[in-house]
Every structure is written in structure tokens, then in C-alpha cells.
N, C-alpha and C. Protein backbone atom coordinates (compact mmCIF):
# COMPACT_ATOMS: atom_id res chain seq x y z
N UNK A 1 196.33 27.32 206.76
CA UNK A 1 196.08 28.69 206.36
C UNK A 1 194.61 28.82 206.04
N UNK A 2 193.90 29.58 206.98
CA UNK A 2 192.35 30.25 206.31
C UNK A 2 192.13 30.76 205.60
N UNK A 3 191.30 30.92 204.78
CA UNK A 3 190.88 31.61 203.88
C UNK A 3 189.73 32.84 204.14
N UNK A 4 189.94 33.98 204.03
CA UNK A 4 189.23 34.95 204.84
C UNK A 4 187.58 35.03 203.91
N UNK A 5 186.52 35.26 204.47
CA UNK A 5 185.06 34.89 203.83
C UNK A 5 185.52 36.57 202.94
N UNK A 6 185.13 35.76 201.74
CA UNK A 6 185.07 37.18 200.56
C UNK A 6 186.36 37.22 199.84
N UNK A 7 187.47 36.85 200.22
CA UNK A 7 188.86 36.68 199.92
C UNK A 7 188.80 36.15 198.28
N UNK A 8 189.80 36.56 197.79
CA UNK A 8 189.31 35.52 196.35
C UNK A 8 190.22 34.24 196.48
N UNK A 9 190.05 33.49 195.77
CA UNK A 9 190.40 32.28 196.12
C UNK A 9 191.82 31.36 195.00
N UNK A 10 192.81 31.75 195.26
CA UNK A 10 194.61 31.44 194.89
C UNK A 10 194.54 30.28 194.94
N UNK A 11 194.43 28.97 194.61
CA UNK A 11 194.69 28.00 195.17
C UNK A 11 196.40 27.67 194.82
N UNK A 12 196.78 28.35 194.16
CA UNK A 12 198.67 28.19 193.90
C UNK A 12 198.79 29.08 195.12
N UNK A 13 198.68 29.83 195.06
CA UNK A 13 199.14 30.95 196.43
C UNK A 13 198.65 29.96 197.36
N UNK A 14 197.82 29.80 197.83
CA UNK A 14 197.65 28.67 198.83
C UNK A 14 198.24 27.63 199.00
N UNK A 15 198.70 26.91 197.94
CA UNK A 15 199.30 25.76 198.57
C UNK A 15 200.63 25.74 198.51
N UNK A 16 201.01 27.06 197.97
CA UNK A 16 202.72 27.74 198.06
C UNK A 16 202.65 28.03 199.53
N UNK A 17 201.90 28.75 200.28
CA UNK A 17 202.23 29.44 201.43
C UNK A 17 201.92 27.85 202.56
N UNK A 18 201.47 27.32 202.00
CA UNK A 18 201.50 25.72 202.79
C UNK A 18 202.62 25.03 202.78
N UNK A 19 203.04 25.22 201.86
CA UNK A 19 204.29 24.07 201.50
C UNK A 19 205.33 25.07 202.23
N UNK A 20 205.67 26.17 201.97
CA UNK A 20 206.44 27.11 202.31
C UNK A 20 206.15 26.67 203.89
N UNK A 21 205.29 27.17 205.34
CA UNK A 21 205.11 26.25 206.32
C UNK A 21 205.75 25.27 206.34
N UNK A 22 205.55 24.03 205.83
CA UNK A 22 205.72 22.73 206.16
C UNK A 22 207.42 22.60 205.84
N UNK A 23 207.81 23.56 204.77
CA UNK A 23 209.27 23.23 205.09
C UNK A 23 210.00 24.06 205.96
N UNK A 24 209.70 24.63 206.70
CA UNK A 24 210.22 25.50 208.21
C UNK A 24 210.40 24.01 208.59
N UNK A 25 211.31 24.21 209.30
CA UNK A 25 211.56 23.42 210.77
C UNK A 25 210.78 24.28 211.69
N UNK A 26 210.07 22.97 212.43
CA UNK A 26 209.54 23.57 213.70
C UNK A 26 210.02 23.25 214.69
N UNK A 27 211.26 22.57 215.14
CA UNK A 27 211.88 21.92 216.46
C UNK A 27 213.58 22.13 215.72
N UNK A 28 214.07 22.57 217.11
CA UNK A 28 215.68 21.74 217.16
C UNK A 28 216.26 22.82 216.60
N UNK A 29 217.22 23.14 216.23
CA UNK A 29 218.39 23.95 216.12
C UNK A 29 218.12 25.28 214.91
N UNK A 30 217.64 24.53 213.64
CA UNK A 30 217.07 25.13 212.89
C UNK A 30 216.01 25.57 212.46
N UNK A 31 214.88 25.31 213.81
CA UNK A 31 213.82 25.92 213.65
C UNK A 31 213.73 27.67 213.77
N UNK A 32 213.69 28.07 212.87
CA UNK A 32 213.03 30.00 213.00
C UNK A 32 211.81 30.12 213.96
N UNK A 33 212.29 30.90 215.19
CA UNK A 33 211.90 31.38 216.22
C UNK A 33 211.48 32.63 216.21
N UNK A 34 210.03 33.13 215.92
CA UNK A 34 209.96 34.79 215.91
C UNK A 34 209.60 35.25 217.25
N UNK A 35 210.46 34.93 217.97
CA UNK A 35 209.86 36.30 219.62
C UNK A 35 211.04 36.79 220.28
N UNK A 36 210.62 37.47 220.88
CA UNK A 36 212.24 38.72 221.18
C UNK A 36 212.72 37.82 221.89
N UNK A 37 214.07 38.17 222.29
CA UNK A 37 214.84 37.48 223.29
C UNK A 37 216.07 38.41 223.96
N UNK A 38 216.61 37.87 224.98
CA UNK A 38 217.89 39.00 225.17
C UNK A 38 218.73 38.41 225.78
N UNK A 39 220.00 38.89 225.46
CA UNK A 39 221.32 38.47 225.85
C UNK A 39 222.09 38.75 227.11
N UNK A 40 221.37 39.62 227.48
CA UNK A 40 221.69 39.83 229.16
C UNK A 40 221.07 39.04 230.33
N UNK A 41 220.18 38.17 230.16
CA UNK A 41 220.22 37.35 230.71
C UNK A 41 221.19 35.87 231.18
N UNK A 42 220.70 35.67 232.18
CA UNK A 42 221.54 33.97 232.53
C UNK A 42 221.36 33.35 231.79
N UNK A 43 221.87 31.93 230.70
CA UNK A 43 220.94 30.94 230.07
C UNK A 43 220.18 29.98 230.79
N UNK A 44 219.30 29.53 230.00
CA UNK A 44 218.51 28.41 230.16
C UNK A 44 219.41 27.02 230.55
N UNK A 45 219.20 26.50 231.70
CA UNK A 45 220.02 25.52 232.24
C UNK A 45 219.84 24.51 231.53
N UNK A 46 219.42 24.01 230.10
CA UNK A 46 218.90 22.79 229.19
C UNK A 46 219.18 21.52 230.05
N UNK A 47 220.80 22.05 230.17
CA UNK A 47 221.57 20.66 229.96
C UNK A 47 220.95 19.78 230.76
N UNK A 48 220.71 20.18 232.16
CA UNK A 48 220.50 19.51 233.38
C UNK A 48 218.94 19.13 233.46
N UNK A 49 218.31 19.51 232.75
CA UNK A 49 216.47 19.57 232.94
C UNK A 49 216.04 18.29 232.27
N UNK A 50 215.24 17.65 233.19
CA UNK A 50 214.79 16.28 232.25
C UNK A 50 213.50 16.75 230.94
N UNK A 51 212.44 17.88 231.60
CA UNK A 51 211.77 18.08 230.65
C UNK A 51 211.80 19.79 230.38
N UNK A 52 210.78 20.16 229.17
CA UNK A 52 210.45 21.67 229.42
C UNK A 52 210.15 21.93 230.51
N UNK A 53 209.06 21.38 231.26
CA UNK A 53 208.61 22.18 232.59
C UNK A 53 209.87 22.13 233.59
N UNK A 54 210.48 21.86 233.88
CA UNK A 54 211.70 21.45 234.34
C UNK A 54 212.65 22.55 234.38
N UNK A 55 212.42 23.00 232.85
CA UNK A 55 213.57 23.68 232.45
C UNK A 55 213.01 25.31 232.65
N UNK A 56 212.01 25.65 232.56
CA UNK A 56 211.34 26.59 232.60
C UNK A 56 211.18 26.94 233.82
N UNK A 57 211.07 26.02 235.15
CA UNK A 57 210.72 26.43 236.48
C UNK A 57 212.32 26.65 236.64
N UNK A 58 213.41 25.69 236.53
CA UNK A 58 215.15 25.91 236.98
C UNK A 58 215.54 27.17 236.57
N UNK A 59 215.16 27.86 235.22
CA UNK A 59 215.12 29.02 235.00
C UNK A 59 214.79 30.20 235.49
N UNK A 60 213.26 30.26 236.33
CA UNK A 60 212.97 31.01 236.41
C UNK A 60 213.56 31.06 238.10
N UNK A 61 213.61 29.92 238.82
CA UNK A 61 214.43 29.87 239.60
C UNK A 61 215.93 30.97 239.90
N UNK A 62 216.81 30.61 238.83
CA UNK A 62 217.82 31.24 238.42
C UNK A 62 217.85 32.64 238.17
N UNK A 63 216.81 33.26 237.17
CA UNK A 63 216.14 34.82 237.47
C UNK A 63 216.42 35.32 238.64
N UNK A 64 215.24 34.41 239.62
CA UNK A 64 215.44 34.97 240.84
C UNK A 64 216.30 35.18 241.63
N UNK A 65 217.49 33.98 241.32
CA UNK A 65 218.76 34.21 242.37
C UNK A 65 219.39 35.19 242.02
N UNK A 66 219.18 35.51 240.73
CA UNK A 66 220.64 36.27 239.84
C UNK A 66 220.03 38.00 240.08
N UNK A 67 218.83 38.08 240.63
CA UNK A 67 217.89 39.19 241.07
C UNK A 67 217.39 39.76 239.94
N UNK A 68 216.95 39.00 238.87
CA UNK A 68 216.25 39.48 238.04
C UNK A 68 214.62 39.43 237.99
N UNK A 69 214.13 39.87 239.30
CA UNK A 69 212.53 39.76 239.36
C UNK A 69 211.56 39.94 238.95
N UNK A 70 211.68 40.96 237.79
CA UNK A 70 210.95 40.85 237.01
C UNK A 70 210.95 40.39 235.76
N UNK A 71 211.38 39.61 235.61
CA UNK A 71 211.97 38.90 234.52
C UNK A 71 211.63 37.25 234.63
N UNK A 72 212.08 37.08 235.75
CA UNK A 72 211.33 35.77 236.35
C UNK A 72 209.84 35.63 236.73
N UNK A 73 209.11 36.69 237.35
CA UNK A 73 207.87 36.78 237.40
C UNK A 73 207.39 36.73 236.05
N UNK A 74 207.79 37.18 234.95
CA UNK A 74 206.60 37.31 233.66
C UNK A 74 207.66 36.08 232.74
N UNK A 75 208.41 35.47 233.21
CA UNK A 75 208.27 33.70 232.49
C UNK A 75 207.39 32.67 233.36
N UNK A 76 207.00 33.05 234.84
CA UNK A 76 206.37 32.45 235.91
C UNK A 76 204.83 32.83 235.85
N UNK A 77 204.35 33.93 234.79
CA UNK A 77 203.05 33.97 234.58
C UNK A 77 203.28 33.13 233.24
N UNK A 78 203.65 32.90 232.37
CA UNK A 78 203.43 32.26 231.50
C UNK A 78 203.64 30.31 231.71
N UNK A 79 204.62 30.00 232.71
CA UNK A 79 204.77 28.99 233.44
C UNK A 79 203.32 28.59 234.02
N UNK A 80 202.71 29.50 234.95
CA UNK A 80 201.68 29.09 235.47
C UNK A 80 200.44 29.11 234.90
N UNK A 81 200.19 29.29 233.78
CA UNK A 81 199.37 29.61 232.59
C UNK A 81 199.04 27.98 232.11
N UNK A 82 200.20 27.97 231.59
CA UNK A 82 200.28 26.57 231.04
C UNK A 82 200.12 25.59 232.33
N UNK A 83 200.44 25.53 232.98
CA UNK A 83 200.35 24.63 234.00
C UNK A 83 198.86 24.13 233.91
N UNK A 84 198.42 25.60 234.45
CA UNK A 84 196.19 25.76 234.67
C UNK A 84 195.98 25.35 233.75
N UNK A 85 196.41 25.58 232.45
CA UNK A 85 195.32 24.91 231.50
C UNK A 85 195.82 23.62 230.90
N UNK A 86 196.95 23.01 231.26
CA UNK A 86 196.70 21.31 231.33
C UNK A 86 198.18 21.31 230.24
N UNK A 87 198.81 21.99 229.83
CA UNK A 87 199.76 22.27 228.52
C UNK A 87 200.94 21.70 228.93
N UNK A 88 201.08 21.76 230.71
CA UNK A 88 202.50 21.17 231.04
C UNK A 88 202.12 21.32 232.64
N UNK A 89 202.64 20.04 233.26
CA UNK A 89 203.15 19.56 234.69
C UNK A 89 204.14 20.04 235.59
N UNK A 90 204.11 20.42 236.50
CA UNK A 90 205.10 20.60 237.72
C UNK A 90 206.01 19.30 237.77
N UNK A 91 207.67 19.28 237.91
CA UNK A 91 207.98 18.28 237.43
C UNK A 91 207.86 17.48 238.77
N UNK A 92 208.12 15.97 238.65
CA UNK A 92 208.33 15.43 239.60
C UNK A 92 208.61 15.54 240.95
């Protein structure tokens, strides 16, 4: 957490809103996820995917069959995003 220049300076508020962080889960079942999502879609094929990139291309794959094209195109700009800038691999 930054501290904004001029801000006054909490250091209990600060290291509350730290600790508060650090006990989120950030992975796995009980991690709190804030971004939209929707239920009319196909799911995410997990089971079968060896990695994220994996799982993210079988997906967007699936979009496409199920004729959801635009839907698959804007997980396939964010797919290819990461790719370019080194974040994740085309799988095997």
C-alpha cells in the first residue's frame, strides 16, 4: 500500500490495511475475485488443461464453437496480450 505525497501518515491504518491484504487468500477456492463474470457462458474446461495458457486458449476455443464470437475474441485479446509480453506461453 502507497502512501499518497501529502497524505498524513496512519501507521495503524497502514499496517491494518496490510495485514487485512495478506489475510485474503489469493489462490484456490477461497480466494475473493473482484471482476464480472457470467453464467451464460460454457465453463472453463480446467479439468483437462495441463496449464493456464492451456486453459485459456481450450476456452476460448470453445467460445468459438459454441458461436460465442465475441466473447472469445476479447478473452483472445487478453490471451494474446500476455503471451507478447512474456506473462504466459502457447502451450506445447
Amino acid at each position: 500500500m502507497a502512501l499518497a505525497l501529502g497524505s498524513s501518515l496512519d501507521p495503524e491504518a497502514y499496517w491494518m490495511a496490510e495485514a487485512e491484504q495478506l489475510a485474503s487468500p489469493r489462490r484456490g477456492k477461497l480466494a475473493v475475485i473482484d471482476v464480472p463474470t457470467r453464467t451464460d457462458l460454457p465453463p472453463v474446461p480446467i479439468a483437462e488443461c495441463a496449464n493456464a495458457s492451456d486453459a485459456i486458449l481450450r476456452f476460448v476455443r470453445k467460445l468459438e464453437a459454441g458461436g460465442h464470437t465475441r466473447e472469445a475474441a476479447t478473452v483472445g485479446v487478453l490471451y494474446t496480450e500476455l503471451v507478447r509480453a512474456n506473462l504466459m506461453a502457447l502451450p506445447a
